[in-house]
N, C-alpha and C. Protein backbone atom coordinates (compact mmCIF):
# COMPACT_ATOMS: atom_id res chain seq x y z
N UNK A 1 207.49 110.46 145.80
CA UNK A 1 207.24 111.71 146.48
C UNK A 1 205.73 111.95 146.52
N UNK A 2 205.33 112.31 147.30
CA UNK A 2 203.65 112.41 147.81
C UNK A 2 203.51 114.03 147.77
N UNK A 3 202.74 114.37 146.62
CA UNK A 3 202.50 115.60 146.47
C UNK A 3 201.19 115.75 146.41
N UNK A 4 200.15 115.42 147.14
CA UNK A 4 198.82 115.27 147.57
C UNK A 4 198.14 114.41 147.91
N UNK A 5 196.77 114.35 147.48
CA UNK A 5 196.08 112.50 148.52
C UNK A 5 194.97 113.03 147.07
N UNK A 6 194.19 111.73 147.19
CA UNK A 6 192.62 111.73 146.76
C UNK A 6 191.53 111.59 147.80
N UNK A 7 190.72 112.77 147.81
CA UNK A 7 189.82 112.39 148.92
C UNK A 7 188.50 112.29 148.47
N UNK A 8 187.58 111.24 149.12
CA UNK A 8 186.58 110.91 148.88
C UNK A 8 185.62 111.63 149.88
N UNK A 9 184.80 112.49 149.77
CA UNK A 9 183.76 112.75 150.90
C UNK A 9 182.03 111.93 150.30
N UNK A 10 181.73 112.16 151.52
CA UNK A 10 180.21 111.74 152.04
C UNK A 10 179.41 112.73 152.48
N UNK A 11 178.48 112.99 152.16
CA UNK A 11 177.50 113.78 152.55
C UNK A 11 176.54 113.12 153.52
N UNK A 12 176.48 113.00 154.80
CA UNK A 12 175.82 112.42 155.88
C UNK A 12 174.12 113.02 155.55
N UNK A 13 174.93 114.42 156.27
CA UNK A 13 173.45 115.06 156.54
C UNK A 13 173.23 116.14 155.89
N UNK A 14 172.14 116.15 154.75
CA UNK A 14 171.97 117.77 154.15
C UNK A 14 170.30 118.50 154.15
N UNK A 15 170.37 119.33 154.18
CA UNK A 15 168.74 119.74 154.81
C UNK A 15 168.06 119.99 152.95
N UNK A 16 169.23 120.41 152.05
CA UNK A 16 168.90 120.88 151.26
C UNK A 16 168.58 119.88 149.50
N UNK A 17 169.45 118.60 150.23
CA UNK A 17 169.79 117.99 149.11
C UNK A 17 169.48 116.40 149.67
N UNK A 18 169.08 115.33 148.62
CA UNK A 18 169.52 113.94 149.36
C UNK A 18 170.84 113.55 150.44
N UNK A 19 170.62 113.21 151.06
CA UNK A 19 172.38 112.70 151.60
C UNK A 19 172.83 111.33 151.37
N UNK A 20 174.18 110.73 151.46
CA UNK A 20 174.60 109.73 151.39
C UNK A 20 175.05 110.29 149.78
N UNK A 21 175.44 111.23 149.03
CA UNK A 21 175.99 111.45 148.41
C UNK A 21 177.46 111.39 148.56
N UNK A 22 178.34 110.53 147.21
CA UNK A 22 179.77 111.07 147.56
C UNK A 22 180.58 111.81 146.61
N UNK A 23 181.59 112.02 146.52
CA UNK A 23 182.57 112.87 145.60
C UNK A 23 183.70 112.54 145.64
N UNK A 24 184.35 112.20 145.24
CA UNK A 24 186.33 111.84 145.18
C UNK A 24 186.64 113.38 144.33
N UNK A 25 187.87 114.37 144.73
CA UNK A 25 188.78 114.48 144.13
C UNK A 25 189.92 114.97 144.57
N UNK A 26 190.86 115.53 144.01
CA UNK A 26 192.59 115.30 144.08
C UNK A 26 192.90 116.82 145.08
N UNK A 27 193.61 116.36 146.18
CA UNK A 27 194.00 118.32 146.58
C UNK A 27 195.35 117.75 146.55
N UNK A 28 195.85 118.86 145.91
CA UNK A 28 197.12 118.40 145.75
C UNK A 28 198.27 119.95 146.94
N UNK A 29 199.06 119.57 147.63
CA UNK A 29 199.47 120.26 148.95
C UNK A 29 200.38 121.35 148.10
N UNK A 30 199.73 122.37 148.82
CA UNK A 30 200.71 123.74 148.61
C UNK A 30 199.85 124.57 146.89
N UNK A 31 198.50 123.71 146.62
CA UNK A 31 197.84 124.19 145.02
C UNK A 31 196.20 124.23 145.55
N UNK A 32 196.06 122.85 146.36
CA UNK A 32 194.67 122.92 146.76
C UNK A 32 193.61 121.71 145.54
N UNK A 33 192.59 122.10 145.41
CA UNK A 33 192.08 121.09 144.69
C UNK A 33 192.26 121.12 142.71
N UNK A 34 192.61 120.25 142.78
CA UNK A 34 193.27 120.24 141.05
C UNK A 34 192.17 120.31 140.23
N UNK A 35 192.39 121.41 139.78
CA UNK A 35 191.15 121.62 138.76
C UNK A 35 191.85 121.08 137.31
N UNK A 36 192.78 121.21 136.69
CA UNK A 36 192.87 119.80 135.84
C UNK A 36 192.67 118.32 136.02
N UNK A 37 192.93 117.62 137.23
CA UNK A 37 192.69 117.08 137.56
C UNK A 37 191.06 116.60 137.42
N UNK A 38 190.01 117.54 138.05
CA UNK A 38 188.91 117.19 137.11
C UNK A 38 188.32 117.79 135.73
N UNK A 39 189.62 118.00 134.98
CA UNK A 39 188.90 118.38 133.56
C UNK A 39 189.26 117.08 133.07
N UNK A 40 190.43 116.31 133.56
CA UNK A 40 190.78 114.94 133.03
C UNK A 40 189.34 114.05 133.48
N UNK A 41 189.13 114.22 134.49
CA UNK A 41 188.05 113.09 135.14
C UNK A 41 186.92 113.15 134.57
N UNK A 42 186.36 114.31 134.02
CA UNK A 42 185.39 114.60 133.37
C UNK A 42 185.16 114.42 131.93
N UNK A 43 186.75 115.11 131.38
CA UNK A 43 186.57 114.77 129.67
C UNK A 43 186.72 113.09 129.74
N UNK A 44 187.35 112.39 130.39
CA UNK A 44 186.74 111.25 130.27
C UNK A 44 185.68 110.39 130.40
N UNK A 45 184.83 110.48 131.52
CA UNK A 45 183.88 110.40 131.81
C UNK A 45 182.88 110.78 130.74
N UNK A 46 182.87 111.46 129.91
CA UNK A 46 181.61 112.55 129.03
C UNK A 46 181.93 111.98 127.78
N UNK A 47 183.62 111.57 127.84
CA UNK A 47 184.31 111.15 126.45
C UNK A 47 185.05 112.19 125.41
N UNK A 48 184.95 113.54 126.22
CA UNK A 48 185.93 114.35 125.47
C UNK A 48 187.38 114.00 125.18
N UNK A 49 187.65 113.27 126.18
CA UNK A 49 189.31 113.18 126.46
C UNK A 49 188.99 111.43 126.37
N UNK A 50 190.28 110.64 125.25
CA UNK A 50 189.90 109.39 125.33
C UNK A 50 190.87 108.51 126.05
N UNK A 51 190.51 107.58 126.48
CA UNK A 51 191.62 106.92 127.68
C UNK A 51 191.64 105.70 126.89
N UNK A 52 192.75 105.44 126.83
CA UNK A 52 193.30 104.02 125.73
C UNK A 52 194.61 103.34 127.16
N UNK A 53 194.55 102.50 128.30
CA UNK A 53 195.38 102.21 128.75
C UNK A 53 195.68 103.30 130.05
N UNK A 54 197.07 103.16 129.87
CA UNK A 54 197.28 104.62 130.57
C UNK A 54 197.47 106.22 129.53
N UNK A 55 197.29 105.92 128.30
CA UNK A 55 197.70 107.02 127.38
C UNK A 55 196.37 107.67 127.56
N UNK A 56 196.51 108.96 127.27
CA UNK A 56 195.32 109.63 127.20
C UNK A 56 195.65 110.69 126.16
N UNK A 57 194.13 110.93 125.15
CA UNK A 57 194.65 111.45 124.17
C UNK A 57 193.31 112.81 124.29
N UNK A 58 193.34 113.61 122.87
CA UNK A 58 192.18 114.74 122.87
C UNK A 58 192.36 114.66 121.51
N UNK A 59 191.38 115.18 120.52
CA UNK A 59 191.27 115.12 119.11
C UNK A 59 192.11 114.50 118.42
N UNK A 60 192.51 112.71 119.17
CA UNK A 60 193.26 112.19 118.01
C UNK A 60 194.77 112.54 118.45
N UNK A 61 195.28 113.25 119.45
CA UNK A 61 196.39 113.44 119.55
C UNK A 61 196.80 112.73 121.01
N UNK A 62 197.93 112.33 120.95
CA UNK A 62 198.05 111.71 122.56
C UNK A 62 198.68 113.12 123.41
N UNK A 63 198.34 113.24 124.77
CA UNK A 63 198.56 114.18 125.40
C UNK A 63 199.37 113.75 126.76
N UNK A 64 199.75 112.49 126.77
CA UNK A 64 200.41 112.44 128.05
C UNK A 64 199.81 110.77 128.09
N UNK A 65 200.72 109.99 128.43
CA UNK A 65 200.89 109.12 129.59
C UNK A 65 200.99 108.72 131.20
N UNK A 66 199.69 108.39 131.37
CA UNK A 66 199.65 108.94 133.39
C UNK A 66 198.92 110.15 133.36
N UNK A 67 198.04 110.25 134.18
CA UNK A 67 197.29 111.27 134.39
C UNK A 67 198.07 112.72 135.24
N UNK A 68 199.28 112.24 135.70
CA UNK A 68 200.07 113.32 136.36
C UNK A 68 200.91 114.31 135.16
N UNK A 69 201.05 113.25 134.14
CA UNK A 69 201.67 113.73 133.24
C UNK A 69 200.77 114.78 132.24
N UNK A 70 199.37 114.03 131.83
CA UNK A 70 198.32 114.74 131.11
C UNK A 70 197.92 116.33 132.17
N UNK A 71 198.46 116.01 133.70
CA UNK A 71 197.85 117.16 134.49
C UNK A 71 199.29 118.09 134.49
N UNK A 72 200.29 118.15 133.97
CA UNK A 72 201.72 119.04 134.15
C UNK A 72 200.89 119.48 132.43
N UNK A 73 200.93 118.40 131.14
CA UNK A 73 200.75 119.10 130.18
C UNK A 73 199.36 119.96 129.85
N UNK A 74 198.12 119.59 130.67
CA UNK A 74 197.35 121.04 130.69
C UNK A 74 197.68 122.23 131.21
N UNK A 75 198.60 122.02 131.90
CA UNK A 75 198.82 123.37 133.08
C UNK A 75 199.98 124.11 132.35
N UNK A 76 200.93 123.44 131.32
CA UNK A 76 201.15 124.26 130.42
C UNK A 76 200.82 124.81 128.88
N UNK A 77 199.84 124.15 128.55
CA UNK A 77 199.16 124.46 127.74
C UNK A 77 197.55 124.84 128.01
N UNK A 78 197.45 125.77 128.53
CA UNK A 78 196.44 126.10 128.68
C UNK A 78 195.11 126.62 128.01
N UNK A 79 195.56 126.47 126.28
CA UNK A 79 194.67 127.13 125.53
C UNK A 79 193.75 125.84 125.36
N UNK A 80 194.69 124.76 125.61
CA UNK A 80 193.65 123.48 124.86
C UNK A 80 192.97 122.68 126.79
N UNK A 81 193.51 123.33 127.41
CA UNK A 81 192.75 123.29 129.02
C UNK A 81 191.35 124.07 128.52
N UNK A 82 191.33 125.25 128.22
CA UNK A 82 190.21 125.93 127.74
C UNK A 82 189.26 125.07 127.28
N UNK A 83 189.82 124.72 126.64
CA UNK A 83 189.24 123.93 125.10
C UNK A 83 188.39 123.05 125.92
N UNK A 84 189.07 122.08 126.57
CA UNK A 84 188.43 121.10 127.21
C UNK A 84 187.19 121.47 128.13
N UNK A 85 187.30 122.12 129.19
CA UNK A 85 186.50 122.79 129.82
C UNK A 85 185.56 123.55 129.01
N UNK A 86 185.12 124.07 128.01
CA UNK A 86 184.34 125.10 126.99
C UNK A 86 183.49 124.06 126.83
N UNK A 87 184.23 122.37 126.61
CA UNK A 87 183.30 121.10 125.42
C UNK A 87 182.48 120.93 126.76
N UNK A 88 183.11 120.37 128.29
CA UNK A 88 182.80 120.12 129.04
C UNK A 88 181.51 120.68 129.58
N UNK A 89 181.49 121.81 129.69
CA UNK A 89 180.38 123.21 129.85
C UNK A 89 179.30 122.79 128.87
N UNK A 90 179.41 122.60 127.57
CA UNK A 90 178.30 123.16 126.54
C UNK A 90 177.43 121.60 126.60
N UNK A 91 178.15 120.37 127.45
CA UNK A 91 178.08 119.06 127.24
C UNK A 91 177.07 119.00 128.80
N UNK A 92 177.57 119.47 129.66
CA UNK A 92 177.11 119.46 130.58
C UNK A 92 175.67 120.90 131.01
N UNK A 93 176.03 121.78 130.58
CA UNK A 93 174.97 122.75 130.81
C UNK A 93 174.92 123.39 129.67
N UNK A 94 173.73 123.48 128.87
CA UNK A 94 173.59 123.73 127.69
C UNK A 94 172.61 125.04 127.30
N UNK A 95 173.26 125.76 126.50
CA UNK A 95 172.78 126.88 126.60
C UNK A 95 170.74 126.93 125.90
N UNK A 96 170.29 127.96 127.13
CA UNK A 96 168.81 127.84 126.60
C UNK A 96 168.88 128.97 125.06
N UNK A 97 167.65 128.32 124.45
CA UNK A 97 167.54 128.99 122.94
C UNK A 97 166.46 130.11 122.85
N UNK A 98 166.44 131.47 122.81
CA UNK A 98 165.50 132.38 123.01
C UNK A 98 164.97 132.28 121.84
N UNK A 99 163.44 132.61 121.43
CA UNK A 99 162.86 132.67 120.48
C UNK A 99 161.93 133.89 120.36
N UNK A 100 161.81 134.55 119.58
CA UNK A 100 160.84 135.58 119.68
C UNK A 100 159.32 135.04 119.31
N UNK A 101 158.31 135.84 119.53
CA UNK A 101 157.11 135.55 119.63
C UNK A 101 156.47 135.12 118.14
N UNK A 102 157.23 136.34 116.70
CA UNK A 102 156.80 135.48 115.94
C UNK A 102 157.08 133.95 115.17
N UNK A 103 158.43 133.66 115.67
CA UNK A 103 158.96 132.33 115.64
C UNK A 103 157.78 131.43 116.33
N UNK A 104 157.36 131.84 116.85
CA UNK A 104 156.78 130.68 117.70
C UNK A 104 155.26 130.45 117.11
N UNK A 105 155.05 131.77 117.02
CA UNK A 105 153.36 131.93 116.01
C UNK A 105 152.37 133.01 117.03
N UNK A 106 153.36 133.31 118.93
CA UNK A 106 152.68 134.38 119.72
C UNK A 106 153.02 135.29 119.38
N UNK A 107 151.80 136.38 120.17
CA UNK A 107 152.12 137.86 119.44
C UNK A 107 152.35 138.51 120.79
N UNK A 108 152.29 138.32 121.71
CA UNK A 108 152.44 138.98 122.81
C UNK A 108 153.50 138.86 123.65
N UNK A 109 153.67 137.66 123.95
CA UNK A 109 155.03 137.67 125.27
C UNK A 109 156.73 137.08 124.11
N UNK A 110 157.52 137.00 124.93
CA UNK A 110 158.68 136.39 124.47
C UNK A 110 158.98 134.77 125.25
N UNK A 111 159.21 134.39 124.65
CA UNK A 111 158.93 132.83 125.14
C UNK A 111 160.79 132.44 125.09
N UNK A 112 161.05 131.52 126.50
CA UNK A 112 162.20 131.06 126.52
C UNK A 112 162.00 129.89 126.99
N UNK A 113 162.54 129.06 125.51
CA UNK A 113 162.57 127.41 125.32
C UNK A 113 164.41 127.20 125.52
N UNK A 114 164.32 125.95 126.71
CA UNK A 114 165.30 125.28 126.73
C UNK A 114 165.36 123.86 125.59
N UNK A 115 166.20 123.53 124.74
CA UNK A 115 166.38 122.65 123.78
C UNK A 115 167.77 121.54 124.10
């Protein structure tokens, strides 16, 4: 049963960005684009989520066999969907560290260091 496609786009022409960029991911018909779908693609990719075969596991635990299967068991467990996405976030965009002026040894402004 065909319950979506994988699509790959291309970025030809962009005024704003390089082009010839591409992207693959999953729309799945009647849901739209599977956002588990790329929390799987990603925690793997980054290594949150570990891929042994077709098993795929998260802290040591196996979570599904087949990625359709790992994508039914995030969508009902959604606290550890969180989870994944939170590691994903802090892995990928990382929060900047404010410091006040006497941390730093200034007396005048407030200084914001990214680390």
């Amino acid at each position: 049963e065909v319950v979506g496609n994988e699509t790959k786009v291309k970025v030809v022409k962009n005024k704003v960005a390089p082009p010839f960029k591409m992207a693959s991911f999953e729309i799945l018909y009647g849901e739209g684009v599977s956002h588990e779908g790329e929390l799987i693609e990603l925690g793997v990719t980054l290594g949150i989520i570990d891929k042994s075969g077709a098993w795929y596991s998260y802290q040591g635990d196996r979570i599904g066999q087949g990625k359709e299967n790992v994508r039914i068991f995030l969508k009902e467990n959604g606290d550890i969907a969180e989870a994944i996405e939170a590691r994903i976030r802090e892995q990928v965009f990382p929060q900047p560290e404010i410091t006040t002026p006497e941390e730093n040894g200034e007396k005048d402004s407030e200084v914001l260091r990214v680390v």
